[in-house]
C-alpha atoms as a PDB file:
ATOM      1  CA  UNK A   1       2.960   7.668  26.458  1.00  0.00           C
ATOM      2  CA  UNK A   2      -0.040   6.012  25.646  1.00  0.00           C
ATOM      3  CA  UNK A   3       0.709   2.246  24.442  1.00  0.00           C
ATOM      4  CA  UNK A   4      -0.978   0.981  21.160  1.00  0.00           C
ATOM      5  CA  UNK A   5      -0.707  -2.685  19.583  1.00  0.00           C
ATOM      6  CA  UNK A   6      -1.117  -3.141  15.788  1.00  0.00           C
ATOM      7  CA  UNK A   7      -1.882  -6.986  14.618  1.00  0.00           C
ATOM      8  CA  UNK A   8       0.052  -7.872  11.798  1.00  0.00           C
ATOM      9  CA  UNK A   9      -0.932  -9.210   8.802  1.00  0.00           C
ATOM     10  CA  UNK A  10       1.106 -12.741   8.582  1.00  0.00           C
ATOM     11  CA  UNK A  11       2.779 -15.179  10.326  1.00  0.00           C
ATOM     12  CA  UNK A  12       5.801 -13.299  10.846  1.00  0.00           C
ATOM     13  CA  UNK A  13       6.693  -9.250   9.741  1.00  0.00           C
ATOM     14  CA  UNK A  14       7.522  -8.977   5.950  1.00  0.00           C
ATOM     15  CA  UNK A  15       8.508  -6.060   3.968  1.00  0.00           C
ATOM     16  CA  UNK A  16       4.596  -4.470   3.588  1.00  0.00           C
ATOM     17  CA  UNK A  17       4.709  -3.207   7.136  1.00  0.00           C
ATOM     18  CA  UNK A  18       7.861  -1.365   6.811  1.00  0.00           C
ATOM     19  CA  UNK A  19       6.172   2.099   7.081  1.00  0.00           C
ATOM     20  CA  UNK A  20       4.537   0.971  10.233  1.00  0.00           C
ATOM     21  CA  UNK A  21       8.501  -0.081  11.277  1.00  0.00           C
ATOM     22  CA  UNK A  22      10.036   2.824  10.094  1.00  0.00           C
ATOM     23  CA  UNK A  23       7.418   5.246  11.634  1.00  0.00           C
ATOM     24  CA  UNK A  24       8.719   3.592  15.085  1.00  0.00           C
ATOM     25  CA  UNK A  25      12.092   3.897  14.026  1.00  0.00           C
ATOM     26  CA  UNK A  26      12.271   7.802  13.143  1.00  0.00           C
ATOM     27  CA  UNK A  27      10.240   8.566  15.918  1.00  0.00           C
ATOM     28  CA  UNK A  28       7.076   9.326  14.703  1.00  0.00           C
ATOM     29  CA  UNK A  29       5.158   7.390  17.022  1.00  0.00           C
ATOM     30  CA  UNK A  30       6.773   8.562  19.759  1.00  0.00           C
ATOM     31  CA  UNK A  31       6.266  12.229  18.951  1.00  0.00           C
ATOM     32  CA  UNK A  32       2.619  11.717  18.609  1.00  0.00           C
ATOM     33  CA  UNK A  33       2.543  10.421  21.967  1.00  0.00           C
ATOM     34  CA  UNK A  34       2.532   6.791  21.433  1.00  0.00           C
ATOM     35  CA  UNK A  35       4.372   3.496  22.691  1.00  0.00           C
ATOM     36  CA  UNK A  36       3.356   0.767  19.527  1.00  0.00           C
ATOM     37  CA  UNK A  37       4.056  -2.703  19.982  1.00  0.00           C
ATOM     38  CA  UNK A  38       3.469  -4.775  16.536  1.00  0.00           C
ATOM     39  CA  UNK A  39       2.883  -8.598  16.984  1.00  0.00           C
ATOM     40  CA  UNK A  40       2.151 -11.516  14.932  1.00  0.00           C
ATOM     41  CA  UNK A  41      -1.311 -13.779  15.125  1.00  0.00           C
ATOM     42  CA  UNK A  42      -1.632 -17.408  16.429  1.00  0.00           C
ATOM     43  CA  UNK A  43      -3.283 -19.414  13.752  1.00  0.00           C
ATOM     44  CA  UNK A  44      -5.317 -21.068  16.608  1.00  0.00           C
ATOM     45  CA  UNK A  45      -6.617 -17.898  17.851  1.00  0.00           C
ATOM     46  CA  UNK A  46      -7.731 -16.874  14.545  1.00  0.00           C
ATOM     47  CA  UNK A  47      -6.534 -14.307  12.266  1.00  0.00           C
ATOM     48  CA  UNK A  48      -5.353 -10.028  12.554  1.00  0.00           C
ATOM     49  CA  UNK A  49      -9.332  -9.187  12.372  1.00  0.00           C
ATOM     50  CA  UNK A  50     -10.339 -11.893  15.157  1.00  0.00           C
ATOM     51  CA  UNK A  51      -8.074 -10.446  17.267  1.00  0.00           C
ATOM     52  CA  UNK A  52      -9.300  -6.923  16.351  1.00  0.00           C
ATOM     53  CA  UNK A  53     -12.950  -7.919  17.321  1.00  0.00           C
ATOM     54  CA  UNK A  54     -12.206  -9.488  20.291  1.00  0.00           C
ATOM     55  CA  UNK A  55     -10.220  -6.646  21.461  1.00  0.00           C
ATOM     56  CA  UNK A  56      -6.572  -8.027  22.220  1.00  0.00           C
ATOM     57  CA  UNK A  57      -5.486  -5.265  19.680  1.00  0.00           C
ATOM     58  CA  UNK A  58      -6.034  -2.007  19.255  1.00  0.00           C
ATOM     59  CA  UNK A  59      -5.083  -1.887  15.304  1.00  0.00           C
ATOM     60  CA  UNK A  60      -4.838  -4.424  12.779  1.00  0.00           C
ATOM     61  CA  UNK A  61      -3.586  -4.506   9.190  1.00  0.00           C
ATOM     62  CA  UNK A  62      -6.076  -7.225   6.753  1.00  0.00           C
ATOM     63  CA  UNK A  63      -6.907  -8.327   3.626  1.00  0.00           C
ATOM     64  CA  UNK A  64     -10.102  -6.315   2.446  1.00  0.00           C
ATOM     65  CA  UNK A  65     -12.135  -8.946   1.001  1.00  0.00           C
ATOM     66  CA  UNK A  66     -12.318 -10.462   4.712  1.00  0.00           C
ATOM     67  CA  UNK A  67     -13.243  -6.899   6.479  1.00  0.00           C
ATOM     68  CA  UNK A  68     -15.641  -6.847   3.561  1.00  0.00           C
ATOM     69  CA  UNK A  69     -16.659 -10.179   4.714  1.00  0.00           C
ATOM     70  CA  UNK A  70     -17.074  -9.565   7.959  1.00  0.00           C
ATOM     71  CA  UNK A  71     -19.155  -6.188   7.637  1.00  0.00           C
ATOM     72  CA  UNK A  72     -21.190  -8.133   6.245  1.00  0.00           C
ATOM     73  CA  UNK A  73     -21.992 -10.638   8.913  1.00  0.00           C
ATOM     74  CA  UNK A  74     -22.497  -7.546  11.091  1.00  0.00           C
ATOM     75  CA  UNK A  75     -19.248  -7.392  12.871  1.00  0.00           C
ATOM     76  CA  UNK A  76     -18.669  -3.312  13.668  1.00  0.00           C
ATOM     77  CA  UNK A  77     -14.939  -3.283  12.047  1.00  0.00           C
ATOM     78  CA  UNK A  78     -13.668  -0.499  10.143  1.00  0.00           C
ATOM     79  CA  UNK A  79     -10.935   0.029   7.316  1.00  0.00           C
ATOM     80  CA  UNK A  80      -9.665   3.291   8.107  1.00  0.00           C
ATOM     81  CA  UNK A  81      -6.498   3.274   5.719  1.00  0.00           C
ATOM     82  CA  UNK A  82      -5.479   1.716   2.304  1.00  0.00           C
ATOM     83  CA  UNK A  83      -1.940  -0.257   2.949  1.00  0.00           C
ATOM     84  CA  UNK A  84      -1.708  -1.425  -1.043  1.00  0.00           C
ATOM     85  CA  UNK A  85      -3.176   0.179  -3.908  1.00  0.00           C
ATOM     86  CA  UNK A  86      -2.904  -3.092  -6.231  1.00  0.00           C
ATOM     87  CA  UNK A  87      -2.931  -6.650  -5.821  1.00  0.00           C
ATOM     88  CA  UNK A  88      -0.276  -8.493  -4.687  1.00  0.00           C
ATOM     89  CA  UNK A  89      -1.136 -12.219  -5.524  1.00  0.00           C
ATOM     90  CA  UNK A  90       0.090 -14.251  -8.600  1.00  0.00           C
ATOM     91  CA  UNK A  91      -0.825 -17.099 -10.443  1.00  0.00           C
ATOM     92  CA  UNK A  92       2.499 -18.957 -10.870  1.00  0.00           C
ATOM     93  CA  UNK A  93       3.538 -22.330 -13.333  1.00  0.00           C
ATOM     94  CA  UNK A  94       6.408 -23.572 -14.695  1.00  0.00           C
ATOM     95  CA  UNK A  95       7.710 -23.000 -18.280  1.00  0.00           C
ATOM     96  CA  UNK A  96       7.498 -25.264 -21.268  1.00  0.00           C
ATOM     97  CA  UNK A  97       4.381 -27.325 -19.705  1.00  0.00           C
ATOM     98  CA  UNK A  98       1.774 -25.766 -21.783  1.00  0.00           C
ATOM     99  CA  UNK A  99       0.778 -23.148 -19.574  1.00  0.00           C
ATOM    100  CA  UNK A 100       1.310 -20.093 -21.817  1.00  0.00           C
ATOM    101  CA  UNK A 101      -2.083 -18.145 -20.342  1.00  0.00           C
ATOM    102  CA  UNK A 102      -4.755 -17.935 -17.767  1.00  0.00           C
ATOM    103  CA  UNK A 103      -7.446 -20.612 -20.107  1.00  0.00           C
ATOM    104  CA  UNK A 104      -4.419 -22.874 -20.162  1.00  0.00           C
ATOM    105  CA  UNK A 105      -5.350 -23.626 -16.449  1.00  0.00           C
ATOM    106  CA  UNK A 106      -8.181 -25.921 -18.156  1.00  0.00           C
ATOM    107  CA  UNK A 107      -7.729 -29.359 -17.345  1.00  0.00           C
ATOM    108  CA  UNK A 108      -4.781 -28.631 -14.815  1.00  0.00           C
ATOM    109  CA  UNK A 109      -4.383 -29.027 -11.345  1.00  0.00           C
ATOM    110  CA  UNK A 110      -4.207 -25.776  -9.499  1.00  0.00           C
ATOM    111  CA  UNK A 111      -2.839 -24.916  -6.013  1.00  0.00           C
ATOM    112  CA  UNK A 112      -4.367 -22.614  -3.649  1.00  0.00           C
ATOM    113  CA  UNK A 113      -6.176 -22.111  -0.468  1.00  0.00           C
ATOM    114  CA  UNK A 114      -9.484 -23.202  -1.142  1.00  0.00           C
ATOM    115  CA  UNK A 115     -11.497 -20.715   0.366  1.00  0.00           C
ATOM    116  CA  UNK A 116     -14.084 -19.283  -1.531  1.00  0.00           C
ATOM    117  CA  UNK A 117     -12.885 -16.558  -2.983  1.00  0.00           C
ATOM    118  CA  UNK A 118      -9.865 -17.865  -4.136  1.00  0.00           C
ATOM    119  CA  UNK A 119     -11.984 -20.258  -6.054  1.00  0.00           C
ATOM    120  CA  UNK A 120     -13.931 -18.033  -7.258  1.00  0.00           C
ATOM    121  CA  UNK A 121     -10.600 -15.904  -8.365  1.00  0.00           C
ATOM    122  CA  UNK A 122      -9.384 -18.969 -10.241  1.00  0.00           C
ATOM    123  CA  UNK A 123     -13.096 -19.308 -12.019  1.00  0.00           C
ATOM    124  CA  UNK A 124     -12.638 -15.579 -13.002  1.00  0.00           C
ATOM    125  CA  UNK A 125      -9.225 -15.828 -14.396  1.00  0.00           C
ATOM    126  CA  UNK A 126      -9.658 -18.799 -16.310  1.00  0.00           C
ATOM    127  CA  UNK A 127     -13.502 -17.785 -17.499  1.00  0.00           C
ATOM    128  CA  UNK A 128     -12.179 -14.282 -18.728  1.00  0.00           C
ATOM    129  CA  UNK A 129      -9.358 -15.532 -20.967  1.00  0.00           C
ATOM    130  CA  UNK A 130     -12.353 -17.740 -22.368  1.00  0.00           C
ATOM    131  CA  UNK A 131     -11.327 -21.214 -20.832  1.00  0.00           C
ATOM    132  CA  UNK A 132     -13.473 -23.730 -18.821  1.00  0.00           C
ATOM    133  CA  UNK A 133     -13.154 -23.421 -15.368  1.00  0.00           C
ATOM    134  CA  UNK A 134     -15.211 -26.456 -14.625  1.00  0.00           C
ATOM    135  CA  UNK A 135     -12.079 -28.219 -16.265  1.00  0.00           C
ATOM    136  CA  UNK A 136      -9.583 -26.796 -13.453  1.00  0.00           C
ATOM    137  CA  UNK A 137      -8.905 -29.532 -10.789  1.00  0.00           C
ATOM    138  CA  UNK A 138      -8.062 -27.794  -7.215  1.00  0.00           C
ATOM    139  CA  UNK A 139      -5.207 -28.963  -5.275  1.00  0.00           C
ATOM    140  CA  UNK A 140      -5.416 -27.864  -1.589  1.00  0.00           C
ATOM    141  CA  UNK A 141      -2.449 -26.325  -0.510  1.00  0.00           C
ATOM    142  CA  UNK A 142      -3.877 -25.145   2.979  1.00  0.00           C
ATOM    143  CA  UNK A 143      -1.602 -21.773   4.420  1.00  0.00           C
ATOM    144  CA  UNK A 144       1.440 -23.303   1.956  1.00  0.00           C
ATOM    145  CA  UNK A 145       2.093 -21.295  -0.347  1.00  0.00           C
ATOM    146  CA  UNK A 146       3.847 -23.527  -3.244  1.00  0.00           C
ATOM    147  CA  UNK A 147       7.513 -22.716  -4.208  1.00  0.00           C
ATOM    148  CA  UNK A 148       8.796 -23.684  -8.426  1.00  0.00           C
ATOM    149  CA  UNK A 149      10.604 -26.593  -6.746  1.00  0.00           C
ATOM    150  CA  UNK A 150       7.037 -27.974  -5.990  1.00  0.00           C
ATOM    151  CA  UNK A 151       5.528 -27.462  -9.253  1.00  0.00           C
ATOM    152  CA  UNK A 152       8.206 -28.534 -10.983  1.00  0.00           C
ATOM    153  CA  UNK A 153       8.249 -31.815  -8.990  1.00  0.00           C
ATOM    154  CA  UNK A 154       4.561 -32.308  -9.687  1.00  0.00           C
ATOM    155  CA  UNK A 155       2.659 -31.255  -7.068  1.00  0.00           C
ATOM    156  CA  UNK A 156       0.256 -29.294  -8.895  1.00  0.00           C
ATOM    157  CA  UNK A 157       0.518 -27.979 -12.273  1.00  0.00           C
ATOM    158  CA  UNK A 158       0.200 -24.223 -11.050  1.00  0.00           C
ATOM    159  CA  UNK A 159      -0.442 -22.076  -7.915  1.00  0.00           C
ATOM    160  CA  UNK A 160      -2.798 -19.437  -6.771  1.00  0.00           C
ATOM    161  CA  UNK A 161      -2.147 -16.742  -4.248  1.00  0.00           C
ATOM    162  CA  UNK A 162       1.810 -16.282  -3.421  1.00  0.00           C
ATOM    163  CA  UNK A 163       3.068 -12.660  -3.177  1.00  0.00           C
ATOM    164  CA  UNK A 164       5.553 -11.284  -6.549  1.00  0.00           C
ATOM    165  CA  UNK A 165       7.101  -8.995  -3.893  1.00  0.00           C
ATOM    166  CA  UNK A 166       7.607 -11.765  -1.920  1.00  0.00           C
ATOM    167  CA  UNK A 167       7.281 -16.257  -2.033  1.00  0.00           C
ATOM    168  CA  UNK A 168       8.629 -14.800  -6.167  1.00  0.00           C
ATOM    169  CA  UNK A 169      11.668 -13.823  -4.583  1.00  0.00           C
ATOM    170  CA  UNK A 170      12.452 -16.497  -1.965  1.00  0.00           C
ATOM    171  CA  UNK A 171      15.606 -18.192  -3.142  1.00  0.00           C
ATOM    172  CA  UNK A 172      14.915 -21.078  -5.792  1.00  0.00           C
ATOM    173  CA  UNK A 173      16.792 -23.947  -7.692  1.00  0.00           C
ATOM    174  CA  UNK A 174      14.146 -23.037 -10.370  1.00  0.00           C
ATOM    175  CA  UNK A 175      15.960 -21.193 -13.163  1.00  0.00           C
ATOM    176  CA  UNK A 176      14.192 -17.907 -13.310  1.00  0.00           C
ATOM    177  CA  UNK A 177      13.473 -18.216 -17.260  1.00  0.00           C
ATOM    178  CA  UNK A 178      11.874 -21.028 -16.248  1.00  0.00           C
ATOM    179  CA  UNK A 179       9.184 -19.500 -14.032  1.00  0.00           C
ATOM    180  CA  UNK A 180       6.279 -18.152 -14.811  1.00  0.00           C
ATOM    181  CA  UNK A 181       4.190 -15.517 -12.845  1.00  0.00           C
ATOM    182  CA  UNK A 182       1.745 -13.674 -13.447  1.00  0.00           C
ATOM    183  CA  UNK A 183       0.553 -10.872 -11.303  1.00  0.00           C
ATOM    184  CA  UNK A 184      -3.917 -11.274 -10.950  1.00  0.00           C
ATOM    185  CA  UNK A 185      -4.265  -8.063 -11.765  1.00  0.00           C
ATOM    186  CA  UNK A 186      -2.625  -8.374 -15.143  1.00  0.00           C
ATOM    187  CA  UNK A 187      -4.501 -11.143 -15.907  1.00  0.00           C
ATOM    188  CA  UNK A 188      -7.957  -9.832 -15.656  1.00  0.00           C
ATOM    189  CA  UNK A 189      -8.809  -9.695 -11.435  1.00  0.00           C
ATOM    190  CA  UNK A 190     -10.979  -6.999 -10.400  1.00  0.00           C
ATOM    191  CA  UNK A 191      -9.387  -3.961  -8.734  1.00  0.00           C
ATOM    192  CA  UNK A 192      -8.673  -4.096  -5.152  1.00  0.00           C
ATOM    193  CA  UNK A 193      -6.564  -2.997  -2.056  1.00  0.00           C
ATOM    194  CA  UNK A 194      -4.853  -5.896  -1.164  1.00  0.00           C
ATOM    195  CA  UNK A 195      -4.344  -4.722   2.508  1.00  0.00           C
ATOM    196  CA  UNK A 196      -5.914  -2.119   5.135  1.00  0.00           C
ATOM    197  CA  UNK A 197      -4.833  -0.826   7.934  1.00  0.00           C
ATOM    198  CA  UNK A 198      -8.539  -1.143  10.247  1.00  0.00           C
ATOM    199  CA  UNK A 199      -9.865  -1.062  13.648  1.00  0.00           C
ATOM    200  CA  UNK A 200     -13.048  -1.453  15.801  1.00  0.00           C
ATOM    201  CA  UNK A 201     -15.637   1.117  15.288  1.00  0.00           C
ATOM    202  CA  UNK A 202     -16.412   1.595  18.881  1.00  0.00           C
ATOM    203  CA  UNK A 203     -12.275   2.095  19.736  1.00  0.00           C
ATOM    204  CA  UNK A 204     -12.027   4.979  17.036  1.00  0.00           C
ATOM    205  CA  UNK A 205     -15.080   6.131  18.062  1.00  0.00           C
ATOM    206  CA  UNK A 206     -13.860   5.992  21.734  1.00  0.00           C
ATOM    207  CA  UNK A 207     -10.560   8.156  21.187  1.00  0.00           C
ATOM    208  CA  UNK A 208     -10.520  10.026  17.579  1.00  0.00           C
ATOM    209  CA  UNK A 209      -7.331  12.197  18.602  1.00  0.00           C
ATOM    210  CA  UNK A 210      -5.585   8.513  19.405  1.00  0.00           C
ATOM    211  CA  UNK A 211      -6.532   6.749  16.044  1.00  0.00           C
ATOM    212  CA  UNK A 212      -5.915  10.232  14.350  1.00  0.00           C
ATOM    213  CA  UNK A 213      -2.655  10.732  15.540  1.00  0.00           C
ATOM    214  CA  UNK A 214      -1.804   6.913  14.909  1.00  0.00           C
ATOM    215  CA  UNK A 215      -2.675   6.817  11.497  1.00  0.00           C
ATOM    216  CA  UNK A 216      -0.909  10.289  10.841  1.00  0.00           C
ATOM    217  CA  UNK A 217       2.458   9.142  12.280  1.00  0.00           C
ATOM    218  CA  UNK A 218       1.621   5.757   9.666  1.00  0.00           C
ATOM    219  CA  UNK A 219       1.357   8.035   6.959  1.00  0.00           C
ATOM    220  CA  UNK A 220       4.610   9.852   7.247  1.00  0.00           C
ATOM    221  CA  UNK A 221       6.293   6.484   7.910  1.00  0.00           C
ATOM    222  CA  UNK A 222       5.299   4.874   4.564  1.00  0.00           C
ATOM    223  CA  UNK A 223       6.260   8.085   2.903  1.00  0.00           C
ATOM    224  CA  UNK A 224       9.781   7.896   3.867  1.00  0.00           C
ATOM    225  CA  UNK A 225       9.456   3.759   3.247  1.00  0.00           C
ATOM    226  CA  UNK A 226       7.949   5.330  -0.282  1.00  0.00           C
ATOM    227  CA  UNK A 227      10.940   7.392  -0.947  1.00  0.00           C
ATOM    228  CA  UNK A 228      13.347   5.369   0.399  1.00  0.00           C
ATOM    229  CA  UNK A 229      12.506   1.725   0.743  1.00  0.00           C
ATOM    230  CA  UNK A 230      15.339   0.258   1.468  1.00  0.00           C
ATOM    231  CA  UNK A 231      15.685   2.870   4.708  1.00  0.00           C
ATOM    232  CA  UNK A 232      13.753  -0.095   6.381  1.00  0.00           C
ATOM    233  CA  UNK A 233      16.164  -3.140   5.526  1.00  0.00           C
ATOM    234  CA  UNK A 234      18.070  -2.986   8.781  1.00  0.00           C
ATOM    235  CA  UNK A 235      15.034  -2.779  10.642  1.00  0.00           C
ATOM    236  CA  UNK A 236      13.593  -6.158   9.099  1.00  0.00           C
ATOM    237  CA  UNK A 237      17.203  -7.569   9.711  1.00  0.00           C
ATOM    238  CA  UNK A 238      16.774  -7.018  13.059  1.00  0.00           C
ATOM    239  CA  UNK A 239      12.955  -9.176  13.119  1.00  0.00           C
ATOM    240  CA  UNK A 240      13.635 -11.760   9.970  1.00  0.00           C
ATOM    241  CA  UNK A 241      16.941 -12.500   9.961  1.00  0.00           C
ATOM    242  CA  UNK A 242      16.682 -15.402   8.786  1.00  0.00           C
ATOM    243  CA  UNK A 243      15.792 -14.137   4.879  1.00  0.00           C
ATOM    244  CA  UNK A 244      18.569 -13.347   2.804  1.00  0.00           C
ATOM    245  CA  UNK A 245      19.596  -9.546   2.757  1.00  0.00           C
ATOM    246  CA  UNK A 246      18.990  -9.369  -1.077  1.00  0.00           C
ATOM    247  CA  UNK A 247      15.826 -10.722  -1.015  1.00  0.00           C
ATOM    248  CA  UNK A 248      14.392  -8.111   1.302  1.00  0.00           C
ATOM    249  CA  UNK A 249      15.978  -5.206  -0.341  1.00  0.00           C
ATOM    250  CA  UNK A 250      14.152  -6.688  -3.993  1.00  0.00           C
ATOM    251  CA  UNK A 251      10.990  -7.371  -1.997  1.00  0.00           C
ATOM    252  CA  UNK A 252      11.029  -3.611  -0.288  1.00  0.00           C
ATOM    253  CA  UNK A 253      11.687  -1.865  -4.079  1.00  0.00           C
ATOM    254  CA  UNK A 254       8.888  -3.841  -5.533  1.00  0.00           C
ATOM    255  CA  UNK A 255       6.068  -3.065  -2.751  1.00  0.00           C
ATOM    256  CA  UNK A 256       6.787   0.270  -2.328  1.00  0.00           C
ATOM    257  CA  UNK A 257       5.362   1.183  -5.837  1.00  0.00           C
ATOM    258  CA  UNK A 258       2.063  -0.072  -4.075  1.00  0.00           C
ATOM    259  CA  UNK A 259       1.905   2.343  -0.787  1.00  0.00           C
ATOM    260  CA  UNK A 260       0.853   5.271  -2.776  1.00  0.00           C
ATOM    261  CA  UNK A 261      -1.808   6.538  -5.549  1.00  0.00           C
ATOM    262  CA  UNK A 262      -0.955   9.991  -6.872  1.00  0.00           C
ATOM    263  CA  UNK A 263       1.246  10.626  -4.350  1.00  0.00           C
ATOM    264  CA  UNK A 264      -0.910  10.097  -1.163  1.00  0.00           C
ATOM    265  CA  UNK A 265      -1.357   7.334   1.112  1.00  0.00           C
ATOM    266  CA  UNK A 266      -4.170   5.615   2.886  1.00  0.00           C
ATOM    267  CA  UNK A 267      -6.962   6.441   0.827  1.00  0.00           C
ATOM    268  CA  UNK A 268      -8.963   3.557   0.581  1.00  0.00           C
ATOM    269  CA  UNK A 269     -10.781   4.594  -3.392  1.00  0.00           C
ATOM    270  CA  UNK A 270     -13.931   3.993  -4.415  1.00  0.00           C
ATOM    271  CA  UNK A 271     -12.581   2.767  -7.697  1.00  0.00           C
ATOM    272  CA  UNK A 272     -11.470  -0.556  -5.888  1.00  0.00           C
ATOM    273  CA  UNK A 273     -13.314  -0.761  -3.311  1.00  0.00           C
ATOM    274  CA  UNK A 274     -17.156  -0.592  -5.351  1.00  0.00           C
ATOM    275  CA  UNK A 275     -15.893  -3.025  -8.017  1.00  0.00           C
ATOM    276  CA  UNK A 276     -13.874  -5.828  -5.703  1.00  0.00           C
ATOM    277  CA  UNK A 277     -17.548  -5.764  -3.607  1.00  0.00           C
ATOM    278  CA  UNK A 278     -19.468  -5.927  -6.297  1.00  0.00           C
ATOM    279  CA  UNK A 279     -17.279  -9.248  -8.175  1.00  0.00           C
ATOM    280  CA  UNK A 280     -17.207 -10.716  -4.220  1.00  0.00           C
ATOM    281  CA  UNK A 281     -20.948 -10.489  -4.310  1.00  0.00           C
ATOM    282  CA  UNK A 282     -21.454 -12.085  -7.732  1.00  0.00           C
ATOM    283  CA  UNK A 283     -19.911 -15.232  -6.418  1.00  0.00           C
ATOM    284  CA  UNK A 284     -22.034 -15.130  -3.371  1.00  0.00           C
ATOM    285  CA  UNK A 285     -19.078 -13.844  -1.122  1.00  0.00           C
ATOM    286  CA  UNK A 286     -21.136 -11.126  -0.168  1.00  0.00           C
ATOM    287  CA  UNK A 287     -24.421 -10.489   0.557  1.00  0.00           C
ATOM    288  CA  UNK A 288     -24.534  -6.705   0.176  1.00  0.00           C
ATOM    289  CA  UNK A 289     -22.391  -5.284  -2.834  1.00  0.00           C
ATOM    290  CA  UNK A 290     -22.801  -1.927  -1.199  1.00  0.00           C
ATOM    291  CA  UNK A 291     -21.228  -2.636   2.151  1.00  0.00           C
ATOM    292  CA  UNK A 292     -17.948  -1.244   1.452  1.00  0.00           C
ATOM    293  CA  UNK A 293     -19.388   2.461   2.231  1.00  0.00           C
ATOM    294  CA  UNK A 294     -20.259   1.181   5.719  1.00  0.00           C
ATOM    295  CA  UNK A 295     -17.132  -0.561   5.689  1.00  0.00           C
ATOM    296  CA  UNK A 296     -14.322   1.686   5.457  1.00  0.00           C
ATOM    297  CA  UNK A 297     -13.585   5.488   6.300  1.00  0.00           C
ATOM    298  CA  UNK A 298     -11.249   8.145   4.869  1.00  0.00           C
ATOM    299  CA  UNK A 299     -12.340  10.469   8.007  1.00  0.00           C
ATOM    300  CA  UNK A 300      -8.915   9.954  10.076  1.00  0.00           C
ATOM    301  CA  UNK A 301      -6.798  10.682   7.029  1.00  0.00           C
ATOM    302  CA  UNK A 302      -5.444  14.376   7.030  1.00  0.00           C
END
């Protein structure tokens, strides 16, 4: 058995990797020849893709803006399969405060990480619905993602960047009438895969069969997580107990309509990736708009 470790994409698991869990589970892995051992990053070490480049993992599952990002500064990384065909972020507020649509964020006081494309995500959202964004004051939130109790205390007016199959779902003394969320992409954000699965160039260059064979045994494990989502809930009960039961099994039905785009997996598209590099470069993200050819491969997907 050859052993293989995939970096996961946050502090702890959560319910976008169960395809990756549930392809251990049935087996898959193990048929292919392959002993995978998933952990979780230390913030002080840096994030899934530092440890890719540095070679503590063999596998590592990302945001695409930051592989973009990184491409870009020359680093030889590689997307080589599409985890989520949509965006999962959300602009969230509280109800009754005037905040009825994305210009409303004028003259408010935002939450967010302020790195710079979440500012520039903000601009975008308010600027498209025809608002001022030079009228949005940014509160900086850091890695917190704010909860309703938070915004309803006064902390900021609204947040940027928590997960609708996910911080929407944590348990809350926030009436749910009185919460409002809006998914980015329904509000006028570019296209783009919220997660890939991605390694080093030279390692998938190294051993094809390996990363072949990994990502197949992936694929087949997100189908069944596809058909089946909540297949994976006593496997996440077993590595975050400490969420409530219902919670998972709401998170796992909502991100499973994300894992696949007619009906196949992994394909990172052109139709998200061109656009989301193009909008990173117009805010200076990027310095090549093009970079997502270089960037990402279909070539291990059957």
């Amino acid at each position: 058995m050859r052993r293989v470790t995939v970096m996961l994409e946050y502090f702890h698991p959560w319910t976008n990797s169960a395809g990756f869990y549930l392809a251990r589970d049935r087996g898959f892995y193990e048929a292919a020849g392959l002993a995978v051992e998933f952990r979780v990053a230390d913030p002080a070490w840096g994030d899934a893709l530092q440890y890719l480049a540095r070679g503590d993992v063999d596998f590592a599952i990302f945001p695409s803006n930051r592989l973009l990002v990184r491409r870009d500064r020359g680093e030889a990384l590689i997307g080589i399969a599409a985890i989520n065909h949509r965006a999962l972020e959300m602009v969230q507020a509280i109800a009754g405060r005037g905040i009825a649509r994305p210009r409303d964020l004028a003259g408010r006081r935002v939450a967010l990480n302020p790195t710079p494309r979440g500012l520039a995500m903000i601009r975008h959202l308010v600027t498209s619905d025809g608002g001022d964004a030079d009228r949005v004051t940014i509160v900086d939130s850091g890695a917190r993602e704010l909860n309703p109790e938070a915004l309803r205390d006064g902390i900021a007016d609204a947040s940027f960047g928590s997960y609708w199959a996910w911080e929407a779902l944590l348990p809350s003394k926030v009436p749910a009438g009185d919460r409002i969320q809006w998914p980015v992409d329904e509000i006028g954000a570019p296209p783009y895969h919220s997660y890939l699965l991605g390694t080093r160039e030279a390692f998938a260059a190294d051993d094809p069969e390996l990363t072949r064979a990994f990502v197949r045994a992936t694929r087949e494990g997100y189908l069944v997580a596809a058909a089946e989502p909540r297949a994976a809930l006593p496997l996440y009960e077993a590595v975050i107990p400490y969420f409530p039961q219902a919670m998972l099994a709401e998170s796992l039905d909502l991100i499973a309509s994300t894992w696949l785009e007619d009906g196949r997996w992994g394909v990172q598209r052109a139709d998200k990736l061109a656009p989301y590099a193009a909008w990173l470069a117009s805010h200076g993200i990027l310095a090549d708009a093009a970079i997502w050819e270089t960037a990402t491969t279909n070539a291990f997907l059957d």
